[in-house]
N, C-alpha and C. Protein backbone atom coordinates (compact mmCIF):
# COMPACT_ATOMS: atom_id res chain seq x y z
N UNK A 1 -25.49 12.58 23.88
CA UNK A 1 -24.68 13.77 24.06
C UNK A 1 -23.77 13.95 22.85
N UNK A 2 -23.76 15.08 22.12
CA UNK A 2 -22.92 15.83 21.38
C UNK A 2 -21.65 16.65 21.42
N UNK A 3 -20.47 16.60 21.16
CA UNK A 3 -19.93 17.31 21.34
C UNK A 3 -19.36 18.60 19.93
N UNK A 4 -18.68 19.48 20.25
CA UNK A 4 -18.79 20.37 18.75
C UNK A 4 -17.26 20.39 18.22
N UNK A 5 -17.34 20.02 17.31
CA UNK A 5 -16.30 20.31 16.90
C UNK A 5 -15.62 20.95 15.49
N UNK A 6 -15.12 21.98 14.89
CA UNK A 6 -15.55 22.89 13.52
C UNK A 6 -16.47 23.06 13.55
N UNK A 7 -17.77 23.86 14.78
CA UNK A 7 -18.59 24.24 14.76
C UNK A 7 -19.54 23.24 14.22
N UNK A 8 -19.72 22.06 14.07
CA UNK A 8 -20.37 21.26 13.95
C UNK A 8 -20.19 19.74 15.46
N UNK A 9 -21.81 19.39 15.11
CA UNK A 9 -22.17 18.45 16.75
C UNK A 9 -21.37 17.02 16.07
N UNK A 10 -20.81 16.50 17.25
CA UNK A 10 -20.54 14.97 16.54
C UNK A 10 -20.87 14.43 18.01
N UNK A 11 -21.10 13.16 17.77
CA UNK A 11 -21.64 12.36 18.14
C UNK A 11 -21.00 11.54 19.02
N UNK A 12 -21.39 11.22 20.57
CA UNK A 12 -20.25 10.63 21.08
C UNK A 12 -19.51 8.93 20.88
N UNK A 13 -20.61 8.44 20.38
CA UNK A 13 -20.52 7.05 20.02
C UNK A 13 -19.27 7.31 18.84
N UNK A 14 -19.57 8.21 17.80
CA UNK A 14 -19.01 8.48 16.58
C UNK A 14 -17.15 8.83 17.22
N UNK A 15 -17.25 9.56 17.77
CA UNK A 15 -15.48 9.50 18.99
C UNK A 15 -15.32 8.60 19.31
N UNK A 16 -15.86 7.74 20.09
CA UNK A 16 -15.63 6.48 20.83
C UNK A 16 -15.04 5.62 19.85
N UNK A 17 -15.52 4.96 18.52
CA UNK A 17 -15.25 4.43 17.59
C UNK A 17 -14.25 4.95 16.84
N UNK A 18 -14.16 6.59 16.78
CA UNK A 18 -13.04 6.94 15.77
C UNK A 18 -11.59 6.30 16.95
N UNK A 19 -11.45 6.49 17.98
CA UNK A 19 -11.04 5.97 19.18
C UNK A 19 -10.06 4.93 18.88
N UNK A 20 -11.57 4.09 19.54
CA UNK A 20 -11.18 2.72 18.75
C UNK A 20 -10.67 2.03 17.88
N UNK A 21 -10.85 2.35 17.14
CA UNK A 21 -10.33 2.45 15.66
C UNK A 21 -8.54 2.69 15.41
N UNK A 22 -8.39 3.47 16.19
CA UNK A 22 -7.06 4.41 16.34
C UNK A 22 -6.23 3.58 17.44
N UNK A 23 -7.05 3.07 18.39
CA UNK A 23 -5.85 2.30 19.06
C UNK A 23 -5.74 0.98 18.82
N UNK A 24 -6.73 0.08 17.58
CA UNK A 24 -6.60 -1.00 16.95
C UNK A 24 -5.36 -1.09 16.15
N UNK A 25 -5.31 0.32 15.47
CA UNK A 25 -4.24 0.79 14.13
C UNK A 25 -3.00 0.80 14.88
N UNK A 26 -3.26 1.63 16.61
CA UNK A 26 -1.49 1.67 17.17
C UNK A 26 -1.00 0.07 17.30
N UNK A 27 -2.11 -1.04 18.18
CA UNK A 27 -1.65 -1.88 18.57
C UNK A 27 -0.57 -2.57 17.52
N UNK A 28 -2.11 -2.72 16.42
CA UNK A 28 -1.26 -3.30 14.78
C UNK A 28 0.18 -3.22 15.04
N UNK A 29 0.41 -1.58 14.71
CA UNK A 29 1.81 -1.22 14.54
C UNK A 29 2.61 -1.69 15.93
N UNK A 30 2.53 -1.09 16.78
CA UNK A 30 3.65 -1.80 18.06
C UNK A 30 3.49 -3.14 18.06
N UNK A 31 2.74 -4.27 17.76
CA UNK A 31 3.04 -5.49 17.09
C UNK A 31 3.72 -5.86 16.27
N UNK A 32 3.90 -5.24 15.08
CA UNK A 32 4.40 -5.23 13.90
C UNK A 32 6.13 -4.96 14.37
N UNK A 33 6.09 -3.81 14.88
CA UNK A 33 7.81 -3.14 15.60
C UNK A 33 8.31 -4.32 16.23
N UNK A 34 7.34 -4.36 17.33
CA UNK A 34 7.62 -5.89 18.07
C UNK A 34 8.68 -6.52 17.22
N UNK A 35 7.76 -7.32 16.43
CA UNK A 35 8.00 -8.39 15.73
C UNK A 35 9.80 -7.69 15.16
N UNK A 36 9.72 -6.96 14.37
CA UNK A 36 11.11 -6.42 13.57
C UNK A 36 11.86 -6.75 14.50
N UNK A 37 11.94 -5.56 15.83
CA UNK A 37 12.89 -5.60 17.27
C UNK A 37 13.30 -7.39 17.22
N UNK A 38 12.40 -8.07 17.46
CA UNK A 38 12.79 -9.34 17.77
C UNK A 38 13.88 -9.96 16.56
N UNK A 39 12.92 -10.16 15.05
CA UNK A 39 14.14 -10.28 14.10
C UNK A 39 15.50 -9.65 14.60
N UNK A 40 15.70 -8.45 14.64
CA UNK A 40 16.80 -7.90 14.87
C UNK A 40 17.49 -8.50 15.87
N UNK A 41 17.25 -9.13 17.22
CA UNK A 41 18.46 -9.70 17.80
C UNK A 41 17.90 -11.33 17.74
N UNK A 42 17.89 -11.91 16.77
CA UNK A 42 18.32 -12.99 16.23
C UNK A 42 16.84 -13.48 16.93
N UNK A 43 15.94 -13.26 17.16
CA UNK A 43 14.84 -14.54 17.93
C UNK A 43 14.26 -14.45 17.08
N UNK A 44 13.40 -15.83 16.81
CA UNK A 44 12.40 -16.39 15.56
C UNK A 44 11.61 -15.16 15.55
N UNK A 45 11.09 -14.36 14.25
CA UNK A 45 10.21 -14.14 14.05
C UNK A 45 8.98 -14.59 13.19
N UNK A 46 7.87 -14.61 14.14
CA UNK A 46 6.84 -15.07 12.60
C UNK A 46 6.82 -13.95 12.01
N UNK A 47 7.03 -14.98 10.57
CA UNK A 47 7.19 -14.74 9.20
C UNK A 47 5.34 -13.57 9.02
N UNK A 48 4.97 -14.09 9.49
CA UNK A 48 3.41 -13.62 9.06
C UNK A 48 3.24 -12.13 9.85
N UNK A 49 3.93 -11.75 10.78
CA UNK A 49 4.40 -10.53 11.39
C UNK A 49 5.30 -9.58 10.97
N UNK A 50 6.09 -10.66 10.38
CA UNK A 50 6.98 -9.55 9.48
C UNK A 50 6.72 -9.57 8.28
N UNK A 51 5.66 -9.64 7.44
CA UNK A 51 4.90 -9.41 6.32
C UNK A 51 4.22 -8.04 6.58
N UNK A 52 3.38 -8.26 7.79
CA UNK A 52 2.58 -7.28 8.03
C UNK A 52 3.52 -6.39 8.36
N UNK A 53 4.55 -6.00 8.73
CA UNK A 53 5.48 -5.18 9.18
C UNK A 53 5.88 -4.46 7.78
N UNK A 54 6.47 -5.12 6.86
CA UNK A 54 7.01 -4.82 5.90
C UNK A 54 5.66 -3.95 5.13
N UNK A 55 4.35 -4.61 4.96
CA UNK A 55 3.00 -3.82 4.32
C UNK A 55 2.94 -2.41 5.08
N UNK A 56 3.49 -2.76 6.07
CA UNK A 56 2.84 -1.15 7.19
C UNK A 56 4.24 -0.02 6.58
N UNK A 57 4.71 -0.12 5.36
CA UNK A 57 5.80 0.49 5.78
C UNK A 57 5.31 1.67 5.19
N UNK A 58 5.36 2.63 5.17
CA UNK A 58 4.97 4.41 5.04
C UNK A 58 4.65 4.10 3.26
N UNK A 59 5.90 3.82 2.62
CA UNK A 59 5.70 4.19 0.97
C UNK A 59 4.60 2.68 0.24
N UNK A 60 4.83 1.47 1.09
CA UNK A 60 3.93 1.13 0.49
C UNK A 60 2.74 0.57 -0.47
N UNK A 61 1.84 1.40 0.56
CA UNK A 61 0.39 1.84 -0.35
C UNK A 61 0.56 2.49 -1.38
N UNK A 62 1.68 3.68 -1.48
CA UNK A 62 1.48 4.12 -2.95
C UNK A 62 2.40 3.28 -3.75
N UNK A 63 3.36 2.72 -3.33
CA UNK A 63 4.34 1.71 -4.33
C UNK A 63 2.89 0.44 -4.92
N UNK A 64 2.18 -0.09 -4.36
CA UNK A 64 1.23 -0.39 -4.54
C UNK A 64 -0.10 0.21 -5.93
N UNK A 65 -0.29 1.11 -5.52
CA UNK A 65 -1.48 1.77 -6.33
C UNK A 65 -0.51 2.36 -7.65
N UNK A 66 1.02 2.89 -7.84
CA UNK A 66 1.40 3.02 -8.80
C UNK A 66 1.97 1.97 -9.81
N UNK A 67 2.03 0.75 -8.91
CA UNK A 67 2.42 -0.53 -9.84
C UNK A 67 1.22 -0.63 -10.48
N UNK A 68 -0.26 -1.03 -9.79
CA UNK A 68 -1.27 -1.52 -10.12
C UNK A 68 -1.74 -0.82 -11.63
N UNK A 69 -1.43 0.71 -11.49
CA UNK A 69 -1.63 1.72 -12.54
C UNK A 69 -0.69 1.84 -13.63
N UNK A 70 0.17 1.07 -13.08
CA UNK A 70 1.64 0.85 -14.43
C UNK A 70 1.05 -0.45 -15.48
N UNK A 71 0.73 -1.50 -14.52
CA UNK A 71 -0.29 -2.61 -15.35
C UNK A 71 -1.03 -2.41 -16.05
N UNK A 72 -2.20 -1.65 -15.45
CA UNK A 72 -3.34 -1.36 -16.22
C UNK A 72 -3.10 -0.44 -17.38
N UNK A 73 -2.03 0.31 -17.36
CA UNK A 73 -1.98 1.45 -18.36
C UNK A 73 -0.73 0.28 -19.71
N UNK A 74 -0.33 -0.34 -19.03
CA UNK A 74 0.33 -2.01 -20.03
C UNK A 74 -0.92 -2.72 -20.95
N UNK A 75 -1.74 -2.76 -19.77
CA UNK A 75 -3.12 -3.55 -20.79
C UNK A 75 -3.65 -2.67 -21.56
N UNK A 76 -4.17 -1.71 -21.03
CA UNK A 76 -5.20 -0.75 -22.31
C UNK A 76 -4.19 -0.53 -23.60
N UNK A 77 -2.69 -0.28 -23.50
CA UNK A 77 -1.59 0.24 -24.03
C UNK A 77 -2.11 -1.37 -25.31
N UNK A 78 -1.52 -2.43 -24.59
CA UNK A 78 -1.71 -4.10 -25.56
C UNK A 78 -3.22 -3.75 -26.00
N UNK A 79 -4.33 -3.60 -25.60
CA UNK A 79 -5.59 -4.07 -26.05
C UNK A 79 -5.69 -2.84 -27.45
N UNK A 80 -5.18 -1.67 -27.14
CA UNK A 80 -5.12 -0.98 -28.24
C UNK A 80 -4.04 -0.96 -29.42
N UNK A 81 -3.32 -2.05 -28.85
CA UNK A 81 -1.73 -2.43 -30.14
C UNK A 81 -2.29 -2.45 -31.42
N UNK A 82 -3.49 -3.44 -31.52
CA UNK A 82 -4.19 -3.50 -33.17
C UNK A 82 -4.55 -1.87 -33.70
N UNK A 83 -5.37 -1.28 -32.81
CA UNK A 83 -6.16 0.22 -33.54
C UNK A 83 -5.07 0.65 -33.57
N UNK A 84 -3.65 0.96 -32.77
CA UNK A 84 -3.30 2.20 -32.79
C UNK A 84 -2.31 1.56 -33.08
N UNK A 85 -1.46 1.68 -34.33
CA UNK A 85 -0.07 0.96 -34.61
C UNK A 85 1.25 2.43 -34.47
N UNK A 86 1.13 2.89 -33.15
CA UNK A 86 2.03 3.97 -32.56
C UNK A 86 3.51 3.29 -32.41
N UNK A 87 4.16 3.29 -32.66
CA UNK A 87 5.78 2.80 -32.17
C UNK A 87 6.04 3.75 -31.14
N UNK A 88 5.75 4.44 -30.92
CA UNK A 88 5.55 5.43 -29.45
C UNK A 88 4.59 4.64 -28.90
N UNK A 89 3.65 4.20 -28.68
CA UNK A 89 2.75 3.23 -27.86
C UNK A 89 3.43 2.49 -27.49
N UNK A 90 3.76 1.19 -28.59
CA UNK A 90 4.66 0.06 -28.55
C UNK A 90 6.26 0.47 -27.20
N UNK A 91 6.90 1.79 -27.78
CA UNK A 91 8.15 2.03 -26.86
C UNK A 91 7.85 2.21 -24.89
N UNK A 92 6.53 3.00 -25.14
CA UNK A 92 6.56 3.34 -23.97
C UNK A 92 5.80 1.95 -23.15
N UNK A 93 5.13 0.73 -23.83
CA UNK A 93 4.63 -0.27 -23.39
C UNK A 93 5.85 -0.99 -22.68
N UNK A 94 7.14 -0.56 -23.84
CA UNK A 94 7.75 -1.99 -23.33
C UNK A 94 8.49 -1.48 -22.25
N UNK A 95 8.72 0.45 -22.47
CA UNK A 95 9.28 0.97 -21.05
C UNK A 95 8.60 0.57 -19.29
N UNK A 96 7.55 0.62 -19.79
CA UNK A 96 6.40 0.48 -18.44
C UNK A 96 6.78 -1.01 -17.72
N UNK A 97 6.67 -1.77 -19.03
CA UNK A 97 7.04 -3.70 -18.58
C UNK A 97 8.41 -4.03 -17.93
N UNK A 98 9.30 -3.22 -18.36
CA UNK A 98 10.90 -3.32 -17.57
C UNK A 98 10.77 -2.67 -16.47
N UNK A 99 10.31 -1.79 -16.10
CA UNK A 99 9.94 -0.85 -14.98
C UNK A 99 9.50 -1.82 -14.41
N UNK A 100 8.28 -3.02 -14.39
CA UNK A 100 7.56 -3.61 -13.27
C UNK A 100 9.25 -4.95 -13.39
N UNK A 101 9.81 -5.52 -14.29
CA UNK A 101 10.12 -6.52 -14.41
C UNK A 101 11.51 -6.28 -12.93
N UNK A 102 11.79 -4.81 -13.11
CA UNK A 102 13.13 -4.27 -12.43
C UNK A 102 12.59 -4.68 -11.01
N UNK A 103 11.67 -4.21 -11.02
CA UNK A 103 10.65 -4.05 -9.41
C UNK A 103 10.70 -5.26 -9.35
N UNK A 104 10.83 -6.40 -10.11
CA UNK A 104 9.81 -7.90 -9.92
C UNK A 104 11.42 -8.72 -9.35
N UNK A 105 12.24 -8.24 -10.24
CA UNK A 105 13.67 -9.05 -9.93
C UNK A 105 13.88 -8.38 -8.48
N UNK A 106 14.41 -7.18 -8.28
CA UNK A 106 14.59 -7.20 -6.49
C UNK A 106 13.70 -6.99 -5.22
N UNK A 107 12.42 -7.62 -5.90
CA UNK A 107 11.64 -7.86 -4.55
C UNK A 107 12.33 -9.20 -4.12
């Protein structure tokens, strides 16, 4: 059985799983809350709960993917130091490296 949806058939197994899927992701999170709530009035929390708590937090994934892209744009920036002797290269390399170092001291 099919059901329609944007005028197109989907599949009921294909719901069932998107489903699923979706209340794996809530549990995660009301686990995760859990865990904080508890920190908050002083009872042990595992540490390994409030990791995952802290990863789930909204910004993140992109605090994540824009560090990763601050690095990589550090390396190509160094691997091209020899060809390209830019002092504009060089400035904005070493801007990029204090940027992660700032991030690195108050994590």
């Amino acid at each position: 059985m099919s059901l329609i949806y944007n005028n197109m058939p989907v599949e009921k197994k294909a719901i069932i799983a998107a489903l699923n899927n979706s209340i794996k992701v809530l549990q995660q999170d009301i686990d995760a809350h859990g865990c904080l709530v508890a920190s908050l009035l002083d009872k042990p929390a595992d540490e390994r709960n409030l990791k995952a708590f802290i990863e789930l937090y909204p910004g993140r994934a992109r605090e994540l993917r824009l560090e990763k892209a601050i690095r990589e744009a550090i390396d190509v920036i160094e691997a091209s130091r020899k060809s390209f002797k830019s002092k504009r290269l060089e400035a904005l390399r070493k801007k990029l490296t204090n940027v992660l170092m700032d991030r690195d001291v108050r994590a």
